[in-house]
Each structure stands twice: as C-alpha cells, then as structure tokens.
N, C-alpha and C. Protein backbone atom coordinates (compact mmCIF):
# COMPACT_ATOMS: atom_id res chain seq x y z
N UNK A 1 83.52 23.07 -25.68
CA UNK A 1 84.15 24.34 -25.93
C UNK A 1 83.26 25.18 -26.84
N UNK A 2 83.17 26.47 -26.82
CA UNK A 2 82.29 27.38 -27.52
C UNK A 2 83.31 27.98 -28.38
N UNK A 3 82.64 28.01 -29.92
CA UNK A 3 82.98 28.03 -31.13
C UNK A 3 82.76 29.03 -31.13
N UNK A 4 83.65 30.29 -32.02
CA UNK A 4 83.59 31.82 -31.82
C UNK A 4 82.27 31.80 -33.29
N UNK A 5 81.09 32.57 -33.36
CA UNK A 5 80.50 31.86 -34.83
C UNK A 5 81.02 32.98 -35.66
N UNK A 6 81.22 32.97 -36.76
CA UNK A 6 81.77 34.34 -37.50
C UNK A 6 81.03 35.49 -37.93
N UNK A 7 81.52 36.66 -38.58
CA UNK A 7 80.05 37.46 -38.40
C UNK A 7 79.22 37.48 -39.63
N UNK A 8 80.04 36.66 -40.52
CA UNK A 8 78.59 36.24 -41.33
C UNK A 8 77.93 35.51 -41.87
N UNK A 9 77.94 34.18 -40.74
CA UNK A 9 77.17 33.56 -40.06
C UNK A 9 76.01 34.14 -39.10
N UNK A 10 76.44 34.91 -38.49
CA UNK A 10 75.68 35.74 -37.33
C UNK A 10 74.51 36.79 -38.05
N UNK A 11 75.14 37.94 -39.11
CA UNK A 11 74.63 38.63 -40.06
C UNK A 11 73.61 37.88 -40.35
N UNK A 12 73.78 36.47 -41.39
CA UNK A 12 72.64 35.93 -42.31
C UNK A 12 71.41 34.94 -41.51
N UNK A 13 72.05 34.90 -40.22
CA UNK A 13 71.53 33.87 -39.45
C UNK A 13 70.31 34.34 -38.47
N UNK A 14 71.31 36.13 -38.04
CA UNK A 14 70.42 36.25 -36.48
C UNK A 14 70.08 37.90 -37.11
N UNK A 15 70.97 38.52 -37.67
CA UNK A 15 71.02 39.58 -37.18
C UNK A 15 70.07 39.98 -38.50
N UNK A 16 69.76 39.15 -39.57
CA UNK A 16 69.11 39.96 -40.57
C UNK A 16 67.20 39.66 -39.73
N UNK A 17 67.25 39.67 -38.78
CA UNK A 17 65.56 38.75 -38.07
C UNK A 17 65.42 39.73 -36.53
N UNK A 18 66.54 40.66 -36.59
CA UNK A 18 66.89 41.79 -35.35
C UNK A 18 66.19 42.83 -35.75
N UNK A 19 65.12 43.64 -34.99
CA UNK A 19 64.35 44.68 -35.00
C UNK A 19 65.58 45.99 -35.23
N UNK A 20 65.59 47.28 -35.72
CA UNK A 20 66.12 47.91 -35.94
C UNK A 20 65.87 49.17 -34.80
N UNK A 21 66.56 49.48 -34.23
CA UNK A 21 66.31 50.46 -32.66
C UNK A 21 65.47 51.65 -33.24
N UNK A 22 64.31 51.86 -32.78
CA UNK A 22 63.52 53.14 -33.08
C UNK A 22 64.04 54.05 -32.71
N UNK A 23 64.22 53.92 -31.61
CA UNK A 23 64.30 55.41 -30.48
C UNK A 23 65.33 54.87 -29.09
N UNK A 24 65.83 55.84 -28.90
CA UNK A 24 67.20 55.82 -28.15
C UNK A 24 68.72 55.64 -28.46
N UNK A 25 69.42 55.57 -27.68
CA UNK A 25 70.56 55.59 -28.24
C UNK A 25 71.28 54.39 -28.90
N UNK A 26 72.12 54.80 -30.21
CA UNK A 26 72.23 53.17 -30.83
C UNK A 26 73.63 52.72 -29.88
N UNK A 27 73.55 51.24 -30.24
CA UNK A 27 75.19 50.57 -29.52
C UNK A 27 76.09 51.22 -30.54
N UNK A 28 77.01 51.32 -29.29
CA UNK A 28 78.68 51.78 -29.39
C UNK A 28 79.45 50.28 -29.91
N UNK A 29 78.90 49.45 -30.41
CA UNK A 29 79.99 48.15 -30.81
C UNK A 29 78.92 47.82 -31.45
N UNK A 30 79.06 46.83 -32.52
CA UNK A 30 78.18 46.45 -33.78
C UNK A 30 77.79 45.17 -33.14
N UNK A 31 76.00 45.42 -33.47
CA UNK A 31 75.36 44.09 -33.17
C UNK A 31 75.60 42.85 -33.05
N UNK A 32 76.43 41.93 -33.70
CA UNK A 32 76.89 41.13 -34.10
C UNK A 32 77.84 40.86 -32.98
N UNK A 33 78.43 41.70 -32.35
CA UNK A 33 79.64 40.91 -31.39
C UNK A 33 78.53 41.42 -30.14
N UNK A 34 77.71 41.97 -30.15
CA UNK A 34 76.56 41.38 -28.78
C UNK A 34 75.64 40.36 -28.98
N UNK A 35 75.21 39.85 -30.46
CA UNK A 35 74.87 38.67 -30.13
C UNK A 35 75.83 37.68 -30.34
N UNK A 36 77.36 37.81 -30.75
CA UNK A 36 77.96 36.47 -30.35
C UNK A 36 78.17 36.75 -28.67
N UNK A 37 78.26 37.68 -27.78
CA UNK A 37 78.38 37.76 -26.36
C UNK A 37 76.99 36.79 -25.40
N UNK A 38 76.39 37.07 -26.39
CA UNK A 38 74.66 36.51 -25.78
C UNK A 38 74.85 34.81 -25.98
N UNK A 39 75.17 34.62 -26.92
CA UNK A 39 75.50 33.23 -27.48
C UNK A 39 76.26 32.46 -26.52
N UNK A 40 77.72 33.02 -26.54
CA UNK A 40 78.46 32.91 -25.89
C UNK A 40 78.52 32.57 -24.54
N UNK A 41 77.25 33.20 -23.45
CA UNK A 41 76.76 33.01 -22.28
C UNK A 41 75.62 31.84 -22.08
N UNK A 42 74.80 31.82 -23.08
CA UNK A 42 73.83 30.67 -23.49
C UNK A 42 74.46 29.98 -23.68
N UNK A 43 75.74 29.39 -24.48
CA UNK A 43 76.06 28.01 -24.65
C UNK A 43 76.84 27.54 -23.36
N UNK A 44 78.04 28.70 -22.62
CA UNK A 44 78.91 28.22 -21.60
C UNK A 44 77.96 27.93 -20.43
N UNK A 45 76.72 28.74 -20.18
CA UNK A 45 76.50 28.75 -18.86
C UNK A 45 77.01 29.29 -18.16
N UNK A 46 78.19 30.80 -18.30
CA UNK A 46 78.81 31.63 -17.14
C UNK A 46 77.76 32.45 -16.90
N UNK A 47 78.09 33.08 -15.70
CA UNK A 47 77.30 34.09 -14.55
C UNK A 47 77.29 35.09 -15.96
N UNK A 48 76.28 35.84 -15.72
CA UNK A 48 76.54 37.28 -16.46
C UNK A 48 77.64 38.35 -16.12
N UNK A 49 77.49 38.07 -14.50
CA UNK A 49 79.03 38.81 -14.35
C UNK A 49 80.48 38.67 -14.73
N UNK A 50 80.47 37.18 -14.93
CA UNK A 50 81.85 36.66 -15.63
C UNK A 50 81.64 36.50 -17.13
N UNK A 51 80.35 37.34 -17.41
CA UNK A 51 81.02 37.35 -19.11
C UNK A 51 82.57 37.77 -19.76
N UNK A 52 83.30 36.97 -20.47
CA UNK A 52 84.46 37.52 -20.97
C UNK A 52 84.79 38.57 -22.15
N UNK A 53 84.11 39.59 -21.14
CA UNK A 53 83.81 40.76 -22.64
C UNK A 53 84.87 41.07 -23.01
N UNK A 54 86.23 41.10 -22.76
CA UNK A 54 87.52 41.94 -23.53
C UNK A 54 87.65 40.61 -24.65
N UNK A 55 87.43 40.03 -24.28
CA UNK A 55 87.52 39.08 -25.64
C UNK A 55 86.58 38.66 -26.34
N UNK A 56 85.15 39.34 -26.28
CA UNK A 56 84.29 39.06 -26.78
C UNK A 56 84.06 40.23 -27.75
N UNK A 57 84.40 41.05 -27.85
CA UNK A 57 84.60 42.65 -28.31
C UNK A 57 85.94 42.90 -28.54
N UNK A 58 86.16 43.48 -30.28
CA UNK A 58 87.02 44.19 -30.58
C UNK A 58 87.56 45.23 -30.37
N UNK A 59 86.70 46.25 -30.68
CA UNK A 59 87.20 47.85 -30.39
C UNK A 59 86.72 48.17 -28.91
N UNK A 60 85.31 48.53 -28.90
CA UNK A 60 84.95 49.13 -27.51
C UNK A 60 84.62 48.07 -26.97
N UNK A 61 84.66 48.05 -25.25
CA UNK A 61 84.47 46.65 -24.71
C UNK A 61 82.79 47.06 -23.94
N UNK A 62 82.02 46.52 -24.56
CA UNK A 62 81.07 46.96 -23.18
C UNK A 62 80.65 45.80 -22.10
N UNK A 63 80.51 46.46 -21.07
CA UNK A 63 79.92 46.13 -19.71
C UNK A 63 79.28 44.72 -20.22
N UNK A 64 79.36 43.69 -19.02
CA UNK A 64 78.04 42.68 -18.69
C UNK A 64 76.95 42.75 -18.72
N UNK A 65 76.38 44.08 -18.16
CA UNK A 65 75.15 45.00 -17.87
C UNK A 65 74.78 44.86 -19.10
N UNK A 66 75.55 45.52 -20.20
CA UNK A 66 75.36 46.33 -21.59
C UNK A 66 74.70 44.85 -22.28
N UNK A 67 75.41 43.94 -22.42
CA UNK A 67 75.13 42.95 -22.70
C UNK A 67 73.51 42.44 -22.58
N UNK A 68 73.92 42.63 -21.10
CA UNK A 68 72.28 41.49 -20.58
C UNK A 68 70.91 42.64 -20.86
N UNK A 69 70.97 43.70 -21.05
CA UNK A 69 70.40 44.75 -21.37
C UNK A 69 69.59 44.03 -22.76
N UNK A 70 70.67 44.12 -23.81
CA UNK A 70 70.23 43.69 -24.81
C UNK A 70 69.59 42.62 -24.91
N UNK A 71 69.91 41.25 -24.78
CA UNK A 71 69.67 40.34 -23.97
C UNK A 71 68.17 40.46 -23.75
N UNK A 72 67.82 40.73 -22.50
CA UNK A 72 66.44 40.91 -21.89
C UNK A 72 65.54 41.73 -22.83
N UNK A 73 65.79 42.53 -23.15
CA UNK A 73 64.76 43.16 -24.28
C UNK A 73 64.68 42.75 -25.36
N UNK A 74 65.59 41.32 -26.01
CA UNK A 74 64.76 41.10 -27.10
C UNK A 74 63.93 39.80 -26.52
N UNK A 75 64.27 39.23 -25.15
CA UNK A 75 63.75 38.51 -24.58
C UNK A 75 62.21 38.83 -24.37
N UNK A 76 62.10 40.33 -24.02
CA UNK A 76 60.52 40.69 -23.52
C UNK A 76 59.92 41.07 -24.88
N UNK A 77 60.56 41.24 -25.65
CA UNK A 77 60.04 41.70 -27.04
C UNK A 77 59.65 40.50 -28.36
N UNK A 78 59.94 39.57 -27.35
CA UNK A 78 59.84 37.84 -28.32
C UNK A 78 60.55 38.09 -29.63
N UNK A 79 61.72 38.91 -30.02
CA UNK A 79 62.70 38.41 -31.03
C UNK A 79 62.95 37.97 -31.13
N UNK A 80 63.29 37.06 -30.04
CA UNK A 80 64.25 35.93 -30.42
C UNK A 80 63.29 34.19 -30.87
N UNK A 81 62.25 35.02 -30.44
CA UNK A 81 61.64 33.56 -30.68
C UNK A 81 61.06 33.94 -32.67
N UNK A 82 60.71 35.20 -32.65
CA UNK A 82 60.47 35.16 -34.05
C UNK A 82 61.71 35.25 -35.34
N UNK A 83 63.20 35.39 -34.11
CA UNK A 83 64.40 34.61 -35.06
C UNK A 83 64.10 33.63 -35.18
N UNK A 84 63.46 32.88 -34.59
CA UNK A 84 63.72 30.82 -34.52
C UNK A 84 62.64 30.81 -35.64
N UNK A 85 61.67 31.39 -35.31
CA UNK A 85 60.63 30.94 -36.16
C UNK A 85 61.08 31.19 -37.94
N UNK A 86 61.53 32.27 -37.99
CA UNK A 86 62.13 32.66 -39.23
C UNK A 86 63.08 32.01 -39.86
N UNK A 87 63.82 31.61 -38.94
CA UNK A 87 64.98 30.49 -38.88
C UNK A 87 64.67 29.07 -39.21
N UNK A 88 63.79 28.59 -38.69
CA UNK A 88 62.68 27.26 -39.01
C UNK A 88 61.96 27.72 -40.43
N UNK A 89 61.37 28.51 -40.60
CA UNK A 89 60.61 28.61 -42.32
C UNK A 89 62.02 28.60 -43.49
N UNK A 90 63.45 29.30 -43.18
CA UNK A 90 64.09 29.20 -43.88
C UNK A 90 64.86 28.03 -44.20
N UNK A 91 64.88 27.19 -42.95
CA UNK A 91 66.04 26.03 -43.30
C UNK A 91 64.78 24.62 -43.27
N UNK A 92 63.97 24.90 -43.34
CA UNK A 92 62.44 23.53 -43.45
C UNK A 92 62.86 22.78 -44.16
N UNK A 93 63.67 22.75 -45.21
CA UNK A 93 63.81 21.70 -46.11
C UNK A 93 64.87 20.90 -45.58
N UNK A 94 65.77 21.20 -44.83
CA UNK A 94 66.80 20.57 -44.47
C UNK A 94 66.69 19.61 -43.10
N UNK A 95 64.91 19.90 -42.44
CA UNK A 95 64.21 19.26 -41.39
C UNK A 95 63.82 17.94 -42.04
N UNK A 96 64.03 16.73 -41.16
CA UNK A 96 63.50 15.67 -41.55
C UNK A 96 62.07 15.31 -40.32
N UNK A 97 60.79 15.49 -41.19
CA UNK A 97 60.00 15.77 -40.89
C UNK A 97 59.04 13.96 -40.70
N UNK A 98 59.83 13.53 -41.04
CA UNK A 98 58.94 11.61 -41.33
C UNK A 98 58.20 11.48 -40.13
N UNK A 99 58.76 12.07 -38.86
CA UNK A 99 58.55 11.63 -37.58
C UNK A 99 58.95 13.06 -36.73
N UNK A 100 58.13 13.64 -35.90
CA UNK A 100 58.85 13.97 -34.95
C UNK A 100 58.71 13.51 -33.17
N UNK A 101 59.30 13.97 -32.45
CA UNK A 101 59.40 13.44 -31.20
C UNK A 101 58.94 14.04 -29.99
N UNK A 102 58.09 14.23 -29.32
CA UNK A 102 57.79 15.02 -28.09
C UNK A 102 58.15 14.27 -26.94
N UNK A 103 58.37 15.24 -26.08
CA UNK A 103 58.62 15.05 -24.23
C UNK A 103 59.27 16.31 -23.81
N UNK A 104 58.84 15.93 -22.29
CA UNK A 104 59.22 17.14 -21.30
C UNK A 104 60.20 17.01 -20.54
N UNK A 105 60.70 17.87 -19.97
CA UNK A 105 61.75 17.84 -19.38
C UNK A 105 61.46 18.61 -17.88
N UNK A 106 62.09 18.32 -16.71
CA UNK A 106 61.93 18.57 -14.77
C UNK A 106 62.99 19.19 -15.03
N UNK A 107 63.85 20.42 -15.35
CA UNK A 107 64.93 20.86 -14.63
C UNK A 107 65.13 22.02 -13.62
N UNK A 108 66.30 21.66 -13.05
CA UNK A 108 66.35 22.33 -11.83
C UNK A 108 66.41 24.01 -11.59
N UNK A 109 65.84 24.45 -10.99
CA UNK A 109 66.26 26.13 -10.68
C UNK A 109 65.99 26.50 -9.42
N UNK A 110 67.35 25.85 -9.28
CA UNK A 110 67.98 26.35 -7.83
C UNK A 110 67.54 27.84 -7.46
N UNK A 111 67.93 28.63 -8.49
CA UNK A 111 67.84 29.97 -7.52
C UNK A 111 66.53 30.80 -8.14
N UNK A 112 65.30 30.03 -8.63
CA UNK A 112 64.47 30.40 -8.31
C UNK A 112 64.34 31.08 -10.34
N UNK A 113 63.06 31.95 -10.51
CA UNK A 113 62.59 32.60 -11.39
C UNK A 113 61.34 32.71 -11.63
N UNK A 114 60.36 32.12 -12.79
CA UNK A 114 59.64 32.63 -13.09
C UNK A 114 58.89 31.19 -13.17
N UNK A 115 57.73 30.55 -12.92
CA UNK A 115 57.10 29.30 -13.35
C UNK A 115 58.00 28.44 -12.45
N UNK A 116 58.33 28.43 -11.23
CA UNK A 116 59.64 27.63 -10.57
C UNK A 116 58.72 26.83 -9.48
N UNK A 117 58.28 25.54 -8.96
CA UNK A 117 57.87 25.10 -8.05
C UNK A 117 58.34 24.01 -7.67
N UNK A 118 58.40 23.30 -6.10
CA UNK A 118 59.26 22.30 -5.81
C UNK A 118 58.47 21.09 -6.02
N UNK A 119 59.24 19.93 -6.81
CA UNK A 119 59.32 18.79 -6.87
C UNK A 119 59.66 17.65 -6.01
N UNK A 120 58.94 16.56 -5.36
CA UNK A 120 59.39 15.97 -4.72
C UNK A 120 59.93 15.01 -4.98
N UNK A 121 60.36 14.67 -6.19
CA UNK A 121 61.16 13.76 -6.75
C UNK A 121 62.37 14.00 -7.06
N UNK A 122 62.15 15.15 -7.02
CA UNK A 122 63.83 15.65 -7.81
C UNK A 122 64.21 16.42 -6.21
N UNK A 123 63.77 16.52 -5.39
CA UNK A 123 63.71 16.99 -4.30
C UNK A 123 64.37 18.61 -4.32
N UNK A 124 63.54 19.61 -5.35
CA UNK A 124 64.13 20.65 -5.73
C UNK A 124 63.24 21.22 -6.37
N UNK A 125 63.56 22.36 -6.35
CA UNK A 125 62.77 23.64 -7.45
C UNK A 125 62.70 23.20 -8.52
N UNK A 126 61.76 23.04 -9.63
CA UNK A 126 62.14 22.85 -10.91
C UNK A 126 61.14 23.43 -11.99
N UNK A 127 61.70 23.88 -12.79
CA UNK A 127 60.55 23.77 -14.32
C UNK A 127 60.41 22.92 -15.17
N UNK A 128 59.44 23.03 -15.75
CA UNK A 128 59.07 21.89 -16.76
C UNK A 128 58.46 22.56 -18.34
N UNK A 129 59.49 22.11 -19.31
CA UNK A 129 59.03 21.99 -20.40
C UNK A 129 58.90 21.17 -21.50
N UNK A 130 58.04 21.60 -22.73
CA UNK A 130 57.94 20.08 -23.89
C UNK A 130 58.61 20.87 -24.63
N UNK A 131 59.53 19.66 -25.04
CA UNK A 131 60.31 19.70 -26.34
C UNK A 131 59.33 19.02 -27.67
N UNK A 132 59.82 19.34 -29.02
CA UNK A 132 59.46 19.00 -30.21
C UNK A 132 60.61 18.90 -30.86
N UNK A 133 60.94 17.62 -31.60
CA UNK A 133 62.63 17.58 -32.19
C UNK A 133 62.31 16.66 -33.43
N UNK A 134 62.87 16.85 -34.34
CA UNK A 134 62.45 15.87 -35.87
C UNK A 134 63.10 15.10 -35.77
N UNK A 135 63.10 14.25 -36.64
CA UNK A 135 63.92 12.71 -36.70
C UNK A 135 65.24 12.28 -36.23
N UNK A 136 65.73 13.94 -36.65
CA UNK A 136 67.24 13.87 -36.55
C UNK A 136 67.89 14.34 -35.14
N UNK A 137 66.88 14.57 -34.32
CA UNK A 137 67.11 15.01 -32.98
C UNK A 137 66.71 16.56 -33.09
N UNK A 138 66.85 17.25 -34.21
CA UNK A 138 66.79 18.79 -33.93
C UNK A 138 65.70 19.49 -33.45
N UNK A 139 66.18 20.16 -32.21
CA UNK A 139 64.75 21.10 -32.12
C UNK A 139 64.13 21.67 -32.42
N UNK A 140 62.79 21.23 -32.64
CA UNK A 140 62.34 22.27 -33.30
C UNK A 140 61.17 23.17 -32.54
N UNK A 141 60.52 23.42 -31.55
CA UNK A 141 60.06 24.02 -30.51
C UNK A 141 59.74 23.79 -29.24
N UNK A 142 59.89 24.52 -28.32
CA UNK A 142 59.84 24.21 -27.05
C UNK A 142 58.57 25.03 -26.41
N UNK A 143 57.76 24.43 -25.30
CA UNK A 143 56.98 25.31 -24.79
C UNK A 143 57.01 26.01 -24.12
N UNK A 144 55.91 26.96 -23.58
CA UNK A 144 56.69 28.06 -22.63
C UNK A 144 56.88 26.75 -21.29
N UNK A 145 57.58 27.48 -20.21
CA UNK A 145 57.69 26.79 -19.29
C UNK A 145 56.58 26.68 -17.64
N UNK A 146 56.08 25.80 -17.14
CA UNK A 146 55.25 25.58 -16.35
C UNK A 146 55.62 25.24 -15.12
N UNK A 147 55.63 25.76 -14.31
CA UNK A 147 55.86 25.36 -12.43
C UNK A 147 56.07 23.65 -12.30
N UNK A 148 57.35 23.23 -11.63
CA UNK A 148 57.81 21.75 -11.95
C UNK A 148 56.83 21.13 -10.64
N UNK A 149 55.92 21.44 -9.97
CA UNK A 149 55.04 20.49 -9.54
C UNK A 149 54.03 20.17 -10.39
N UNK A 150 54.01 20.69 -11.49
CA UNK A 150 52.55 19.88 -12.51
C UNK A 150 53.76 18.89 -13.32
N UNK A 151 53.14 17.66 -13.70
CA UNK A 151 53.44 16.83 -14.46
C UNK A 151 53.15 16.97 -15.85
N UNK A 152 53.62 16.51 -17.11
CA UNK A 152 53.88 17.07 -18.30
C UNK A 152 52.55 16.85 -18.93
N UNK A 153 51.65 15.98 -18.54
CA UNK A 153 49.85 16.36 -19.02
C UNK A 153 49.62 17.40 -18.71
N UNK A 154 49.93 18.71 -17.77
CA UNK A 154 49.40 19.39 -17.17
C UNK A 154 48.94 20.78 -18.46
N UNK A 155 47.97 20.96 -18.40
CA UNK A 155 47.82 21.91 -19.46
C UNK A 155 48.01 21.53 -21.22
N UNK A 156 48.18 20.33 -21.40
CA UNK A 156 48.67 19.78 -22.03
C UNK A 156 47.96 20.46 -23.69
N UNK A 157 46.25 20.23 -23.95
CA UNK A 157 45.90 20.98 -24.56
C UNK A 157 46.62 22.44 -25.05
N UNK A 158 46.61 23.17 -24.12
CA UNK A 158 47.16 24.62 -24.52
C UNK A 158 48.53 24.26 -24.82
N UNK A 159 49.14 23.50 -23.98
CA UNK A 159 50.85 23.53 -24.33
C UNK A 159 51.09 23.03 -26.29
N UNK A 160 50.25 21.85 -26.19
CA UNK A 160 50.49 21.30 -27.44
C UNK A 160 50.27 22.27 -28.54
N UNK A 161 49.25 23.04 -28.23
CA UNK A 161 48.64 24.03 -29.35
C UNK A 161 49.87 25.16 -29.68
N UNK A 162 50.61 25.80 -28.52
CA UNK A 162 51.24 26.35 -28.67
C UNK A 162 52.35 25.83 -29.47
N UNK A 163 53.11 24.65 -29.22
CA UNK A 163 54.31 24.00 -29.80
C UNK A 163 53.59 24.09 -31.61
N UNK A 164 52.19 23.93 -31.61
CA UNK A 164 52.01 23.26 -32.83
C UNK A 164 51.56 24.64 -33.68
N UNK A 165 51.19 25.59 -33.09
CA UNK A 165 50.90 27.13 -33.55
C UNK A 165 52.28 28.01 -34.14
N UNK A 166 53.29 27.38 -33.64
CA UNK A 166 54.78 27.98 -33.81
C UNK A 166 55.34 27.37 -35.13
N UNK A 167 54.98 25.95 -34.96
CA UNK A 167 55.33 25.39 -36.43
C UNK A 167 54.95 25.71 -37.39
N UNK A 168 53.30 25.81 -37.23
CA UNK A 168 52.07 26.84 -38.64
C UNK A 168 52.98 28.36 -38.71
N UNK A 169 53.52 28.97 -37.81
CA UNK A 169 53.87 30.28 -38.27
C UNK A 169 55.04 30.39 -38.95
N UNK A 170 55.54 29.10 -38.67
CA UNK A 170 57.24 28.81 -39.63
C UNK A 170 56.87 28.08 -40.68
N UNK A 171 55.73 28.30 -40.91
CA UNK A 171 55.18 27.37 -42.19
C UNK A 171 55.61 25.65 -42.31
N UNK A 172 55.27 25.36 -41.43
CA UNK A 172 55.59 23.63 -41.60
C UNK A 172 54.02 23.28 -41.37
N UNK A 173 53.75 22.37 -42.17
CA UNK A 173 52.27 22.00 -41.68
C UNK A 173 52.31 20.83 -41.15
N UNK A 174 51.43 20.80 -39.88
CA UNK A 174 52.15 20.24 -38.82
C UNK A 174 50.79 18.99 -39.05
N UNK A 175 49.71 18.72 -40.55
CA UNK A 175 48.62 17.83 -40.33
C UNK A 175 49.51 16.88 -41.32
N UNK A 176 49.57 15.88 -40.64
CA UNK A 176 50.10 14.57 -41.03
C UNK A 176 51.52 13.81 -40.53
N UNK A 177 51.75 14.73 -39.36
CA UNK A 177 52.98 14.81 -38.45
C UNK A 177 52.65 13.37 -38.03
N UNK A 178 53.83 12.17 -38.16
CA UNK A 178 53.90 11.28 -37.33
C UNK A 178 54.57 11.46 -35.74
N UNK A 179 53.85 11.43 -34.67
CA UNK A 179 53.83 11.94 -33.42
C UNK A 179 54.80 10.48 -32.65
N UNK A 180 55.80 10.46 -32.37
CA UNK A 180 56.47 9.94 -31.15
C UNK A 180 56.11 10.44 -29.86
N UNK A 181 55.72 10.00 -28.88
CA UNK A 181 55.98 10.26 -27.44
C UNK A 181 55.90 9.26 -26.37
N UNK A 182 56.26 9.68 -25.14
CA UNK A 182 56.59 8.36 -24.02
C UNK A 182 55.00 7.72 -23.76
N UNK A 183 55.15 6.62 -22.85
CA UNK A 183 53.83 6.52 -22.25
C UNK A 183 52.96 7.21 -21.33
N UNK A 184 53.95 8.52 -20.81
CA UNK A 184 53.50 9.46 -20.02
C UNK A 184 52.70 10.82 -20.40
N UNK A 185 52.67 10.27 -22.42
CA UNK A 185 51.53 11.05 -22.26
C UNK A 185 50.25 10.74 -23.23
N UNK A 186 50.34 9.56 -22.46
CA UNK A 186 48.81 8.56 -23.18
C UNK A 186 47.65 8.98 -22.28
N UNK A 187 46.95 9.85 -22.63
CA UNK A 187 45.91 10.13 -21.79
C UNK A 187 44.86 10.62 -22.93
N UNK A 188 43.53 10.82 -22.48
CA UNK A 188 42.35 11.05 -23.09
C UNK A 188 42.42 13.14 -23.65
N UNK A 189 43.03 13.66 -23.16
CA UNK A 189 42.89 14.75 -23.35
C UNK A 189 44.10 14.73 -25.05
N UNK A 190 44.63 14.64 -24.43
CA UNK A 190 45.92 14.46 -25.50
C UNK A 190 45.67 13.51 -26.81
C-alpha cells in the first residue's frame, strides 16, 4: 500500500533540491502535491492515465498530462538524480558503508523504450541495470540502463565509473569500499 508522505517530509526531502521555474507559467497547485502524485505513480505502478488525481490534490485537481509533464522534465533535466545525490551527501552518516553490494538486474519491457533489446532467456524485451546497495540493503546508485541482450560485464568499465562518480559527487569516498559481487562479474576488465 502507498503511504500518503506528508508535506514536510516532501518540503525537506525533495522539494528543497527542486530547480525554481525560470520562465513560463508557474503551477496552479503547490509543488509538493505533484511530487507526492509522481511518487505516488512510481511506487503503485498505475498507467499515467489512471493516476488518482482528485485524491491526490486538494484544491485544484490537475490533469495526468499536468503531472507527467512535470515528471519528464525533471527527468530530462537530471533533477531528480541530483535530488538523490543531495539526498545521499545529506543522510551518509546513517549509510552503513563496511561493505557494499553490486549486481544487475534483466527486467522486462514489454512495451518497449529506450536501451530495450530481446533476451533469449527471459524470452523478452529487457533492460539491464547495476545496482549499488550498502550493507543494509539500501540503494545507493544505479546505472544508466543498457539494451538486455548485453550481459552485465558489458561496458562494465564505464558503467562502474559511473555508479562510482555519483558516490564522489555525494561525497562518499568510494577508496576503501569493501566490494561484494556475484561470480558473474569476475572477469579481467573489472
């Protein structure tokens, strides 16, 4: 079940790490109940069309559209990843860092996107990405995602650099990291 988060939780969490609109017109409903709407769709997994905006919004209700609008542009604008990152330098101390854990993940995308190629194991479209998670399971970066016919060596150099370039910018220093990973990625490059 998805937990409504409150708004100031949301305020201290997301919204103080939100670019401030230069130019154009500002939202008609306060930031905060479009990113609990965004949330809200990320954790359930509903269509964008079945977002439940009358209950996701107090006063004015806006559109699905309105939503995914927002949505996608902080998506192309990497906000949201320099929330995480900001988000990771602020709560570092509360990371248990003794160990962390890498591996990738094959999942499915059925209806296709961006980096999407078929797998013959999974007998399906899929992407593939590496996770990074500390002791305690938490994530702590993911890579971009790669076409699911390469296997998780694939690019592996650049991928790692990236996972490990994200941590340096959240200020964790990532030299003396005890490294977990499967046997699948014991290879000479790596």
């Amino acid at each position: 079940m998805y937990f409504i988060l409150d708004k100031d939780m949301i305020e201290k969490s997301i919204m103080a790490y939100l670019p401030l609109p230069s130019r154009g017109f500002a939202p008609t409903v306060p930031l905060n109940e479009i990113v609990n709407a965004i949330l809200y769709k990320l954790k359930t997994g509903v269509h964008w069309r079945l977002l439940p905006v009358k209950a996701l919004f107090s006063d004015k209700v806006l559109c699905w559209q309105s939503v995914y609008y927002h949505y996608r542009k902080w998506c192309l604008s990497e906000t949201w990843k320099n929330c995480w990152i900001k988000f990771l330098e602020a709560h570092k101390e509360d990371l248990d860092l003794s160990s962390v854990d890498f591996d990738g993940s094959h999942t499915p995308a059925k209806r296709g996107g961006e980096n999407v190629e078929y797998q013959r194991r999974k007998k399906t479209k899929t992407t593939n990405s590496l996770y990074l998670t500390d002791r305690q399971g938490l994530l702590l970066v993911i890579s971009e995602p790669i076409a699911g016919n390469h296997n998780d060596l694939f690019n592996i150099k650049v991928q790692f650099e990236v996972v490990t370039t994200t941590l340096e910018q959240a200020n964790i220093d990532v030299n003396g990291l005890f490294l977990n990973a499967d046997a699948g990625f014991d290879s000479k490059d790596f």
